[in-house]
Protein backbone atom coordinates (compact mmCIF):
# COMPACT_ATOMS: atom_id res chain seq x y z
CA UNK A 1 0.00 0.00 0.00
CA UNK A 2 1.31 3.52 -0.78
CA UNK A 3 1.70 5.58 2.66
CA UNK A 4 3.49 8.51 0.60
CA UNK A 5 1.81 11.86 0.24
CA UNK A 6 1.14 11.45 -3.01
CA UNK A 7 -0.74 8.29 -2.28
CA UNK A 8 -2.41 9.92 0.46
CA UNK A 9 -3.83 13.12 -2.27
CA UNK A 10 -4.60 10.79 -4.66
CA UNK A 11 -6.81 8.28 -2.02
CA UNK A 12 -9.56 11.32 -1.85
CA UNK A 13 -9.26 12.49 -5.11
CA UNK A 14 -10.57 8.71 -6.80
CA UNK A 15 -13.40 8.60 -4.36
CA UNK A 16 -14.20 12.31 -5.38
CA UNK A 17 -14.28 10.47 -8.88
CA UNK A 18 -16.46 7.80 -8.08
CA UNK A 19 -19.33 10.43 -6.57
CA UNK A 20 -18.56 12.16 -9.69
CA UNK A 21 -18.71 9.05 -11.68
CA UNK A 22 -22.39 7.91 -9.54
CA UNK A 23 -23.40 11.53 -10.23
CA UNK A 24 -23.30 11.51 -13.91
CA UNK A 25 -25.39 7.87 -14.04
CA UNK A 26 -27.62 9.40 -11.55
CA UNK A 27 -28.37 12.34 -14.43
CA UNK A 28 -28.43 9.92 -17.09
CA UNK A 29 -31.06 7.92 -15.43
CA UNK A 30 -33.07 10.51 -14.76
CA UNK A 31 -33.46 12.09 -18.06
CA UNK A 32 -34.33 8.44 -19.19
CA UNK A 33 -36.69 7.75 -16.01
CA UNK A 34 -38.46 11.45 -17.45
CA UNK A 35 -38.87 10.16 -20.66
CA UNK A 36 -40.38 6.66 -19.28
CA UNK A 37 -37.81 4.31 -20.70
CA UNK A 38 -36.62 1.53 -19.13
CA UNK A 39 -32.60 1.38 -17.76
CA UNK A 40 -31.11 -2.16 -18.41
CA UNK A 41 -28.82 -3.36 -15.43
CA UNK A 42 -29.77 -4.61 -11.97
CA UNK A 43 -31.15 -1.50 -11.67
CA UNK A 44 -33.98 -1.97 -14.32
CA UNK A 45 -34.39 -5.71 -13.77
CA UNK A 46 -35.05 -4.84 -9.70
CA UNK A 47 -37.27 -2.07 -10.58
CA UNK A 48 -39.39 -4.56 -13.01
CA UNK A 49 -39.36 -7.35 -10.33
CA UNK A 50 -40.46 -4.51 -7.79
CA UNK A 51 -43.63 -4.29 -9.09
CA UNK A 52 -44.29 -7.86 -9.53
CA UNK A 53 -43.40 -8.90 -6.44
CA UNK A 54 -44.95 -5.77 -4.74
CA UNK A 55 -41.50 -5.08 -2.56
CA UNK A 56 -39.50 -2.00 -1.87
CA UNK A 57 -37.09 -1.13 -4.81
CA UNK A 58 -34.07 -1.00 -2.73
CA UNK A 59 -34.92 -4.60 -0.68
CA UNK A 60 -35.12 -6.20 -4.42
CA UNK A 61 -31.87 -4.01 -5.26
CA UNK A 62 -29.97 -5.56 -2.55
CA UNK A 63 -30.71 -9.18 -2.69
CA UNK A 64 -29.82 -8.96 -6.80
CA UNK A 65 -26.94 -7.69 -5.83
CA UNK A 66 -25.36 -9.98 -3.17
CA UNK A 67 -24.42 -12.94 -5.26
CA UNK A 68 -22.54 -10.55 -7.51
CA UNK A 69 -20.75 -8.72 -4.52
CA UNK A 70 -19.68 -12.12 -3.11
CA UNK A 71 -18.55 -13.00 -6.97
CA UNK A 72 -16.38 -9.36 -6.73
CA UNK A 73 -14.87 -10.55 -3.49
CA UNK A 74 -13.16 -13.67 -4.85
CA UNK A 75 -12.53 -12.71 -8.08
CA UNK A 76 -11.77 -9.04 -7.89
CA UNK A 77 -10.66 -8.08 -5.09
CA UNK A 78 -11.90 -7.23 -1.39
CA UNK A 79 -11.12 -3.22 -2.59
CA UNK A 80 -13.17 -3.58 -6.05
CA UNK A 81 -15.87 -4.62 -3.75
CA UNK A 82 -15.76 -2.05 -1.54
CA UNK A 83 -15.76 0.71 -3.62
CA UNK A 84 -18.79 -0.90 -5.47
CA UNK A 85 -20.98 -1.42 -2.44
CA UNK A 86 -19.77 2.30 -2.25
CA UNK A 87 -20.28 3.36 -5.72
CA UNK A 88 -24.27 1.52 -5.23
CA UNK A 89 -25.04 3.51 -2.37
CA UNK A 90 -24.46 6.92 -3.57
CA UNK A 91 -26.14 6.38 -6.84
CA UNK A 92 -28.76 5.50 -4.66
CA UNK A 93 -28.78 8.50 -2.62
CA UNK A 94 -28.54 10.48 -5.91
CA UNK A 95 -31.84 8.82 -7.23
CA UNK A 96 -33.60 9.82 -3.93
CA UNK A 97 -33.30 13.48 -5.00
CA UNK A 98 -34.84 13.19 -8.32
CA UNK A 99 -37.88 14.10 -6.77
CA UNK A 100 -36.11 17.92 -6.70
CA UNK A 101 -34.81 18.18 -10.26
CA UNK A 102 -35.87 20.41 -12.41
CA UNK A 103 -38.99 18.71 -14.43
CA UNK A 104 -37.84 18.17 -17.65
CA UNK A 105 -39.27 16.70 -21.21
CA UNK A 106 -37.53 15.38 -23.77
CA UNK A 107 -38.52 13.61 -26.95
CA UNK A 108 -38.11 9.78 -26.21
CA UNK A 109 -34.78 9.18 -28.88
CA UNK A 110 -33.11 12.52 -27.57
CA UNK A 111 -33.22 10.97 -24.06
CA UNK A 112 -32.17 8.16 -25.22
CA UNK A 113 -29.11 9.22 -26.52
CA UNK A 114 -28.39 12.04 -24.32
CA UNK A 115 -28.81 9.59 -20.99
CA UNK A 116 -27.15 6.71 -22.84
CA UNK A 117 -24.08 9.15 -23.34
CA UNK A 118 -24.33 10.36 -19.82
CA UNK A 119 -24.49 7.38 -17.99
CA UNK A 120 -21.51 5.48 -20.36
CA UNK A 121 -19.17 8.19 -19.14
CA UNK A 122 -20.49 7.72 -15.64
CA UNK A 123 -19.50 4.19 -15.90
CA UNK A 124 -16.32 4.81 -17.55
CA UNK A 125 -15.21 6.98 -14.71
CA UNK A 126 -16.14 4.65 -12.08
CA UNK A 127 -14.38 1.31 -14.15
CA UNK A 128 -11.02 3.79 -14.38
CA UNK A 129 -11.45 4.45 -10.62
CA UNK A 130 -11.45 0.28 -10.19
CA UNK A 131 -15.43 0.48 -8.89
CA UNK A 132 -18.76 -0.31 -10.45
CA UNK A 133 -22.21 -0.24 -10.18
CA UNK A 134 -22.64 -4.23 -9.59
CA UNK A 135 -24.34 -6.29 -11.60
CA UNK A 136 -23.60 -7.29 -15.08
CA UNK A 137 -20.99 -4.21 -14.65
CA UNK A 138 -19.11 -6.65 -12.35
CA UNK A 139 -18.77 -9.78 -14.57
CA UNK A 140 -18.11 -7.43 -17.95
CA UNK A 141 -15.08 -6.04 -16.23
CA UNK A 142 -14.24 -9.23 -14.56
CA UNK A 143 -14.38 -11.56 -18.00
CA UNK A 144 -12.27 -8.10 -19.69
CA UNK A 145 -9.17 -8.68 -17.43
CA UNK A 146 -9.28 -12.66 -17.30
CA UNK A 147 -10.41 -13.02 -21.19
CA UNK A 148 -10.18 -9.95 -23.07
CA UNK A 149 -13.86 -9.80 -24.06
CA UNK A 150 -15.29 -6.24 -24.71
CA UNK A 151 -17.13 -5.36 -21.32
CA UNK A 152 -19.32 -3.07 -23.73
CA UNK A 153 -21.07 -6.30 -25.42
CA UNK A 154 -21.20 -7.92 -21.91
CA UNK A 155 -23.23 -4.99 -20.98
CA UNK A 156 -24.78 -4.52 -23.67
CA UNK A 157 -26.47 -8.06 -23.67
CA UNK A 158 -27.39 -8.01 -19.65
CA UNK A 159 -29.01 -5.21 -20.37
CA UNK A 160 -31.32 -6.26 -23.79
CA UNK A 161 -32.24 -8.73 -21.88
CA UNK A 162 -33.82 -6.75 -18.81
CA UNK A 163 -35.08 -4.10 -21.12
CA UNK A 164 -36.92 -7.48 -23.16
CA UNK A 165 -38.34 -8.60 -20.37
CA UNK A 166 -39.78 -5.25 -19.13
CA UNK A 167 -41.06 -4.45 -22.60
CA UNK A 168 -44.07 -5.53 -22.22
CA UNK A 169 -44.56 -2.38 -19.66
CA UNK A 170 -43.71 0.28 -21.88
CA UNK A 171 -44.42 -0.61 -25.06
CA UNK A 172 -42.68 -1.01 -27.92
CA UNK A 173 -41.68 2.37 -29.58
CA UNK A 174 -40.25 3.10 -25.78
CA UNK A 175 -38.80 0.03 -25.50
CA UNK A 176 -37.00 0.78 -29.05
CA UNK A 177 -35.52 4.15 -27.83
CA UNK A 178 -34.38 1.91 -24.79
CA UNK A 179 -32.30 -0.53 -26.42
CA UNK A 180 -30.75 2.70 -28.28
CA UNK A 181 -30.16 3.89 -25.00
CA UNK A 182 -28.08 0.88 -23.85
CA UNK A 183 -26.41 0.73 -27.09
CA UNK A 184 -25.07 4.74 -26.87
CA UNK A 185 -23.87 3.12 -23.05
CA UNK A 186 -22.37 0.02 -24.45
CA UNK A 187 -20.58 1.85 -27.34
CA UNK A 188 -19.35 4.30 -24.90
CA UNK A 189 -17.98 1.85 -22.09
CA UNK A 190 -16.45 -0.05 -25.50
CA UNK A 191 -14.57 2.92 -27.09
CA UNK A 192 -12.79 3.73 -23.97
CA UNK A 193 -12.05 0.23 -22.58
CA UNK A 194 -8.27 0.02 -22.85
CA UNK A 195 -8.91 3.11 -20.41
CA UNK A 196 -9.56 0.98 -17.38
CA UNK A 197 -8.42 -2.06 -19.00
CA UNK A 198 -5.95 -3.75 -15.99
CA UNK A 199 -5.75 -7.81 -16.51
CA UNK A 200 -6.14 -9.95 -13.81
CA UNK A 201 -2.65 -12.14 -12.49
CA UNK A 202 -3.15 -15.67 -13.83
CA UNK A 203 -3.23 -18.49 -11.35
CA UNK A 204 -0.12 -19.49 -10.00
CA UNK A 205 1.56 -16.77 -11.91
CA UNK A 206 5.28 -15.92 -10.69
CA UNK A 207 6.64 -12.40 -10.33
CA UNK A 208 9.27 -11.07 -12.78
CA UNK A 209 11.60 -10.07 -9.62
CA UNK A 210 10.89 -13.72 -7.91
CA UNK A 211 11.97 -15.63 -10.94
CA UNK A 212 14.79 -13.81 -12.08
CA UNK A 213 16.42 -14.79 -8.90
C-alpha cells in the first residue's frame, strides 16, 4: 500500500471520482426515467421485479446484488468490492433526489441518446477508478481482465435482456428508444475500454523479480 503523500492526495481524489462518476449515471437515469424508458442493469431488472413482487425497490436491489458482490470478493478483489458497495449507495442516494430536479421533457430518442451518453461516461469513470455499479458491470469487467472480451457487449447483452423482459410495460416504440439507450452506453464503455483495462494475475503466476532470482 502507498503511505506517501502522493498516495495519500490521490486516495480522496478517486473517491471524489467515483461520486462524480455515480453523479453523472444518476443524471443519465433521470433524463431516461423522465422520458419513461426503461434502464437495463440490476437496476432496471429490480425495478421490473419490484412491481411484480410488490417489494420495496431497494430490498429487491440488494438481494440482486449480493451474489454478484460475493462474486467481486473472490474474483476481484476485497477493494473492487468495496468501492462498489460504495459506488451503489451513492447512486442510490442520488436517485432519492430526483424528486427535486428540475422537471424536464424530452422527446423519447433525444433521451435516449443524451442519458445513454451520460451514464456510459459515468460508468467509464467509475471502471477507471477500479469500482462499479454491480451487476452485469461486475462480470463485464471481470471476464475483460481474465479473457479480453469487450465489457461493452457484456453490458450490452445483460441489459437487452432486462429491457426485453420489461417491454411488455412500456411498449414497444419506448422500448425501441431503450435498447438505443443501452447501445449509446455500451458503445461508450467499448470505445474507452483500454482506459480501465488492468488484466487480472493468472493463477499461479510468478513475479518477474521472484523468478529472475
Amino acid at each position: 500500500m502507498d503511505f506517501t503523500w502522493r498516495g495519500a492526495i490521490r486516495l480522496p481524489q478517486k473517491y471524489l471520482k467515483i461520486i462524480l462518476g455515480c453523479f453523472l449515471a444518476s443524471i443519465g437515469l433521470y433524463m431516461l426515467k423522465s422520458a419513461e424508458l426503461v434502464t437495463g442493469g440490476t437496476a432496471g431488472l429490480s425495478l421490473g421485479l419490484s412491481y411484480l413482487m410488490s417489494m420495496p425497490f431497494g430490498v429487491v436491489f440488494f438481494i440482486i446484488n449480493i451474489p454478484f458482490y460475493i462474486f467481486s470478493f473472490f474474483n476481484m478483489g476485497w477493494r473492487f468490492t468495496v468501492t462498489t458497495i460504495l459506488s451503489v449507495s451513492v447512486l442510490t442516494l442520488f436517485s432519492f433526489l430526483h424528486p427535486f430536479y428540475p422537471a424536464i421533457e424530452l422527446p423519447g430518442i433525444v433521451a435516449a441518446v443524451a442519458g445513454g451518453l451520460i451514464v456510459g461516461f459515468g460508468l467509464i469513470i467509475l471502471f477507471a477508478n477500479q469500482a462499479s455499479l454491480g451487476g452485469a458491470n461486475i462480470l463485464a469487467l471481470f471476464l475483460q481482465k481474465r479473457f479480453g472480451t469487450n465489457p461493452g457487449t457484456i453490458n450490452f447483452i445483460f441489459d437487452f435482456c432486462v429491457v426485453m423482459v420489461s417491454l411488455y410495460s412500456v411498449g414497444l416504440i419506448k422500448g425501441i428508444y431503450s435498447i438505443v439507450s443501452i447501445a449509446v452506453t455500451s458503445f461508450v464503455i467499448s470505445y474507452f475500454k483500454e482506459k480501465f483495462a488492468k488484466p487480472l494475475p493468472k493463477p499461479n503466476a510468478v513475479p518477474v523479480a521472484q523468478a529472475a532470482e
